[in-house]
N, C-alpha and C. Protein backbone atom coordinates (compact mmCIF):
# COMPACT_ATOMS: atom_id res chain seq x y z
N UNK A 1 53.90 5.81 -23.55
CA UNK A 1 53.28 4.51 -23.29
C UNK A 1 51.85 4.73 -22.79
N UNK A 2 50.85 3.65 -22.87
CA UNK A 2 49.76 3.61 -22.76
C UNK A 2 49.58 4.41 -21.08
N UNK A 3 50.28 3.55 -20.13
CA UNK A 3 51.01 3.87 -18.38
C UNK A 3 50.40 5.51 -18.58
N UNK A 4 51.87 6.10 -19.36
CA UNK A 4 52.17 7.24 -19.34
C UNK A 4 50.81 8.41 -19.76
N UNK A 5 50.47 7.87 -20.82
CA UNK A 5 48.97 8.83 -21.28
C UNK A 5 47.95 8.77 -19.77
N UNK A 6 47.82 7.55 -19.42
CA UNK A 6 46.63 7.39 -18.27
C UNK A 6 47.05 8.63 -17.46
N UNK A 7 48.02 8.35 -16.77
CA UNK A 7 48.77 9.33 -15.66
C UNK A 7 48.52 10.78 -16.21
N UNK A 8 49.23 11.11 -17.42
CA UNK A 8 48.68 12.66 -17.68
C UNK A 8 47.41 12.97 -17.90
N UNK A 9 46.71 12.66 -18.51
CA UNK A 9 45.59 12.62 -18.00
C UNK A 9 44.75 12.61 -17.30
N UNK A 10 44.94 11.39 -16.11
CA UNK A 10 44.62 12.09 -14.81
C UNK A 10 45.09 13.00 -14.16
N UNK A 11 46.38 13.70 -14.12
CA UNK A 11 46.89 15.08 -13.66
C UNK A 11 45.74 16.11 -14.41
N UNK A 12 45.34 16.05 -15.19
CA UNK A 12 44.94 16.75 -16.27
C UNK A 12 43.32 16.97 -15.58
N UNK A 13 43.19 15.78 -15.21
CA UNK A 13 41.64 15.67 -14.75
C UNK A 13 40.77 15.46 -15.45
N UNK A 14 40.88 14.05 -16.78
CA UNK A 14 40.45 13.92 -17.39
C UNK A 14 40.48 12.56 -17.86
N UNK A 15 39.86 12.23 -18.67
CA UNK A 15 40.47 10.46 -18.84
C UNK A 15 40.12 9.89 -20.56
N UNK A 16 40.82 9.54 -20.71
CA UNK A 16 40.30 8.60 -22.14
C UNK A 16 38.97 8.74 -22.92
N UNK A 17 38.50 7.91 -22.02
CA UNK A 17 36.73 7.82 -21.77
C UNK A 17 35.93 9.10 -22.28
N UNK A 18 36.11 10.07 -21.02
CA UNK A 18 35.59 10.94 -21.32
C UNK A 18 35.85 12.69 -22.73
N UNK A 19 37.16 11.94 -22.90
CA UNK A 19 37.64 12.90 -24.29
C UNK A 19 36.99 12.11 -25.52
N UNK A 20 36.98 10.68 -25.54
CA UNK A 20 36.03 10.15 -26.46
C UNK A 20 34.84 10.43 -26.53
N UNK A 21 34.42 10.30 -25.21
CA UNK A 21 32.26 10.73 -25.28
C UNK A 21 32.27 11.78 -25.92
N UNK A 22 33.35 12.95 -25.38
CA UNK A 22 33.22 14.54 -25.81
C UNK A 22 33.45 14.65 -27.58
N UNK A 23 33.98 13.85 -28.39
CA UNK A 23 34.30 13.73 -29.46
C UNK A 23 32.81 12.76 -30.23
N UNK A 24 32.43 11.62 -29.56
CA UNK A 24 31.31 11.07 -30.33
C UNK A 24 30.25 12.35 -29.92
N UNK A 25 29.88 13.03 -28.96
CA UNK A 25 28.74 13.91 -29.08
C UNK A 25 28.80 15.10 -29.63
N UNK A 26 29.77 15.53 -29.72
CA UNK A 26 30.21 16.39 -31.16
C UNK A 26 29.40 16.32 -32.28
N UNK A 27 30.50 14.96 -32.33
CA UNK A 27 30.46 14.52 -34.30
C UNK A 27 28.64 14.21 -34.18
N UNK A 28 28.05 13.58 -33.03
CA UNK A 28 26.48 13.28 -33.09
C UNK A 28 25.83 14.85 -33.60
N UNK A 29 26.16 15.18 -32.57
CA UNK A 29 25.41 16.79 -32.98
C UNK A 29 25.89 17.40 -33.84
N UNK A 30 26.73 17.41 -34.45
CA UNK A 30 27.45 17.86 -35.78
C UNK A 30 25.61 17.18 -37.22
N UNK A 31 26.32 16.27 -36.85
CA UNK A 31 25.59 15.18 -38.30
C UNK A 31 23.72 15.50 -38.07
N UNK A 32 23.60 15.29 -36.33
CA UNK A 32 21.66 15.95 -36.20
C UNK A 32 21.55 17.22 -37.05
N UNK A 33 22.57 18.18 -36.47
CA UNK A 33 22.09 18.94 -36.82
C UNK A 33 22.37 20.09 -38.30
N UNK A 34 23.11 19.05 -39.26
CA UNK A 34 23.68 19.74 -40.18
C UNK A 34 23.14 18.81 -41.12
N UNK A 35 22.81 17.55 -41.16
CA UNK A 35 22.30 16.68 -42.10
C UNK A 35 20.81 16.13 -41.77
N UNK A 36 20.16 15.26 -43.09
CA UNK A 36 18.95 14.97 -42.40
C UNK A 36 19.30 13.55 -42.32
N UNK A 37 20.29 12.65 -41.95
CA UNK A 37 20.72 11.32 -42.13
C UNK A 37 19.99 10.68 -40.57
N UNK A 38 19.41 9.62 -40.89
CA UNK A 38 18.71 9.05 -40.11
C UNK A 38 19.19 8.63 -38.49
N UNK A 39 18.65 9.00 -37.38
CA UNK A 39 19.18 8.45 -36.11
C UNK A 39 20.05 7.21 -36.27
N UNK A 40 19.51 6.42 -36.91
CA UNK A 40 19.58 5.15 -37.11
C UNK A 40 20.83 5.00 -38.06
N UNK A 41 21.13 5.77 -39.12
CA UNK A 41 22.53 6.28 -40.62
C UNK A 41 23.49 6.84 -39.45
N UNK A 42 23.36 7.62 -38.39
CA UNK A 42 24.01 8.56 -37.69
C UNK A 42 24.85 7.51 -36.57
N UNK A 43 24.00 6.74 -36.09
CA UNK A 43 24.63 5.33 -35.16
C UNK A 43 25.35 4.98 -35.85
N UNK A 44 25.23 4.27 -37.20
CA UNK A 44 25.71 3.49 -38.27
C UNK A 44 26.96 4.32 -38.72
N UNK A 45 27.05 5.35 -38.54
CA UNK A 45 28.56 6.56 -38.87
C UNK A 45 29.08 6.27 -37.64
N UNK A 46 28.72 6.55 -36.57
CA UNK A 46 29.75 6.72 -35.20
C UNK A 46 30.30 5.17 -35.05
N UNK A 47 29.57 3.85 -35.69
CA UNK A 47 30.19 2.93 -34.90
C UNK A 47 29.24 1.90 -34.46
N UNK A 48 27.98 2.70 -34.35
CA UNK A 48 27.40 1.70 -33.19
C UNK A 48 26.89 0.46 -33.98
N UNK A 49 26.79 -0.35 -33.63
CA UNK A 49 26.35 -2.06 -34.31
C UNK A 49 24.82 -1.69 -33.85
N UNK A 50 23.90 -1.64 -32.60
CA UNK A 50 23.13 -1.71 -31.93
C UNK A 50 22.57 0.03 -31.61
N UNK A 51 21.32 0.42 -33.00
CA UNK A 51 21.01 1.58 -32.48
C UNK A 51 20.61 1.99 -31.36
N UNK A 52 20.03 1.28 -30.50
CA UNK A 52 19.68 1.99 -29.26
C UNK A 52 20.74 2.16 -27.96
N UNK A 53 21.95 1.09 -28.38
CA UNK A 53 23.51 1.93 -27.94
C UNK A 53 23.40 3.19 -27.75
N UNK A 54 23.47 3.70 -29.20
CA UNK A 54 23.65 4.95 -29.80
C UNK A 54 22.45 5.95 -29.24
N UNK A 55 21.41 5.74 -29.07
CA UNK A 55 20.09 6.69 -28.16
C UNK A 55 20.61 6.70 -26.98
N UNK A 56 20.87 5.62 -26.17
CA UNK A 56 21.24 5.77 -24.77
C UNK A 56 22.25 6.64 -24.50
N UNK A 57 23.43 6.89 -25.54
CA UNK A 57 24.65 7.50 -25.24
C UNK A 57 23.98 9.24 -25.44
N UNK A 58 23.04 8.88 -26.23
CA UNK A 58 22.79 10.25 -26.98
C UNK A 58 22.25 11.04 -25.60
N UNK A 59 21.52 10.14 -25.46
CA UNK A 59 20.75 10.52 -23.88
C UNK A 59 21.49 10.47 -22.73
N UNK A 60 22.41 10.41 -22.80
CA UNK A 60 23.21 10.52 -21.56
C UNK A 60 24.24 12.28 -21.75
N UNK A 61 24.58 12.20 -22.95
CA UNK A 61 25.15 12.94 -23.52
C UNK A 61 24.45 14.64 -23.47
N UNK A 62 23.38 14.92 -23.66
CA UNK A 62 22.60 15.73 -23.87
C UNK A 62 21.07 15.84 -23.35
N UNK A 63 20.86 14.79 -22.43
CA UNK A 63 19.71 14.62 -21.47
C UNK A 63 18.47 14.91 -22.34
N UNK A 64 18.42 14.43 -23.41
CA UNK A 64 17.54 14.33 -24.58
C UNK A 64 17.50 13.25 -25.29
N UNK A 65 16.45 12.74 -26.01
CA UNK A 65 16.77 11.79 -27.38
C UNK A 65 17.31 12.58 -28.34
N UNK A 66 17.47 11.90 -29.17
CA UNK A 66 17.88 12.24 -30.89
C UNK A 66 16.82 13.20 -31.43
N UNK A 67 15.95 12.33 -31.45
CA UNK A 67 14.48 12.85 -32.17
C UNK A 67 13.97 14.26 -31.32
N UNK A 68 14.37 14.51 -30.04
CA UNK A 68 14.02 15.97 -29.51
C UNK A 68 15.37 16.40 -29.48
N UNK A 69 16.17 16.26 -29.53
CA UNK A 69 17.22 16.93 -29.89
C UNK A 69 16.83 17.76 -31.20
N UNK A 70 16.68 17.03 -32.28
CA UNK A 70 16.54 17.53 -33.93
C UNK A 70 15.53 18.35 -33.66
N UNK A 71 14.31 18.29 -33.11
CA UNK A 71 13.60 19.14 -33.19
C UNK A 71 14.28 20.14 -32.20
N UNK A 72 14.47 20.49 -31.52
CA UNK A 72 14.76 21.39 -30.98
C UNK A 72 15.81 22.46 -31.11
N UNK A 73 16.57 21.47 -32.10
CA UNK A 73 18.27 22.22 -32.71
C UNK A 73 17.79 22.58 -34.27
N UNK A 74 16.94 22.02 -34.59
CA UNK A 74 16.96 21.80 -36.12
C UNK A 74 15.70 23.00 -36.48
């Protein structure tokens, strides 16, 4: 049950939330840095309706933008 996941998880020391972020900044840095698909194509893959969603997370994620991210990985 939904109950039941929360709870192991927090034993676990971990939560929902943050196994998702760890999975969208992946797949983000996956796609920067293996494709040339636009910041903007790359939001538009993960989900986001609102690209600058998608910058803010990026930036939270990796204490960088997109655009210095790529340069710097790419």
């Amino acid at each position: 049950s939904p109950r039941t996941l929360i709870r192991r998880l927090k034993k676990w020391g971990t939560s929902f939330q943050a196994i998702s972020d760890r999975l969208y900044a992946q797949t983000a840095a996956d796609y920067m840095n293996r494709t040339d698909i636009s910041v903007n194509g790359v939001a538009q893959l993960l989900g986001y309706k609102d690209p600058a969603n998608f910058r803010r997370s990026f930036k939270r994620w990796f204490q960088m933008t997109p655009a210095s991210y790529r340069k710097t990985h790419c």
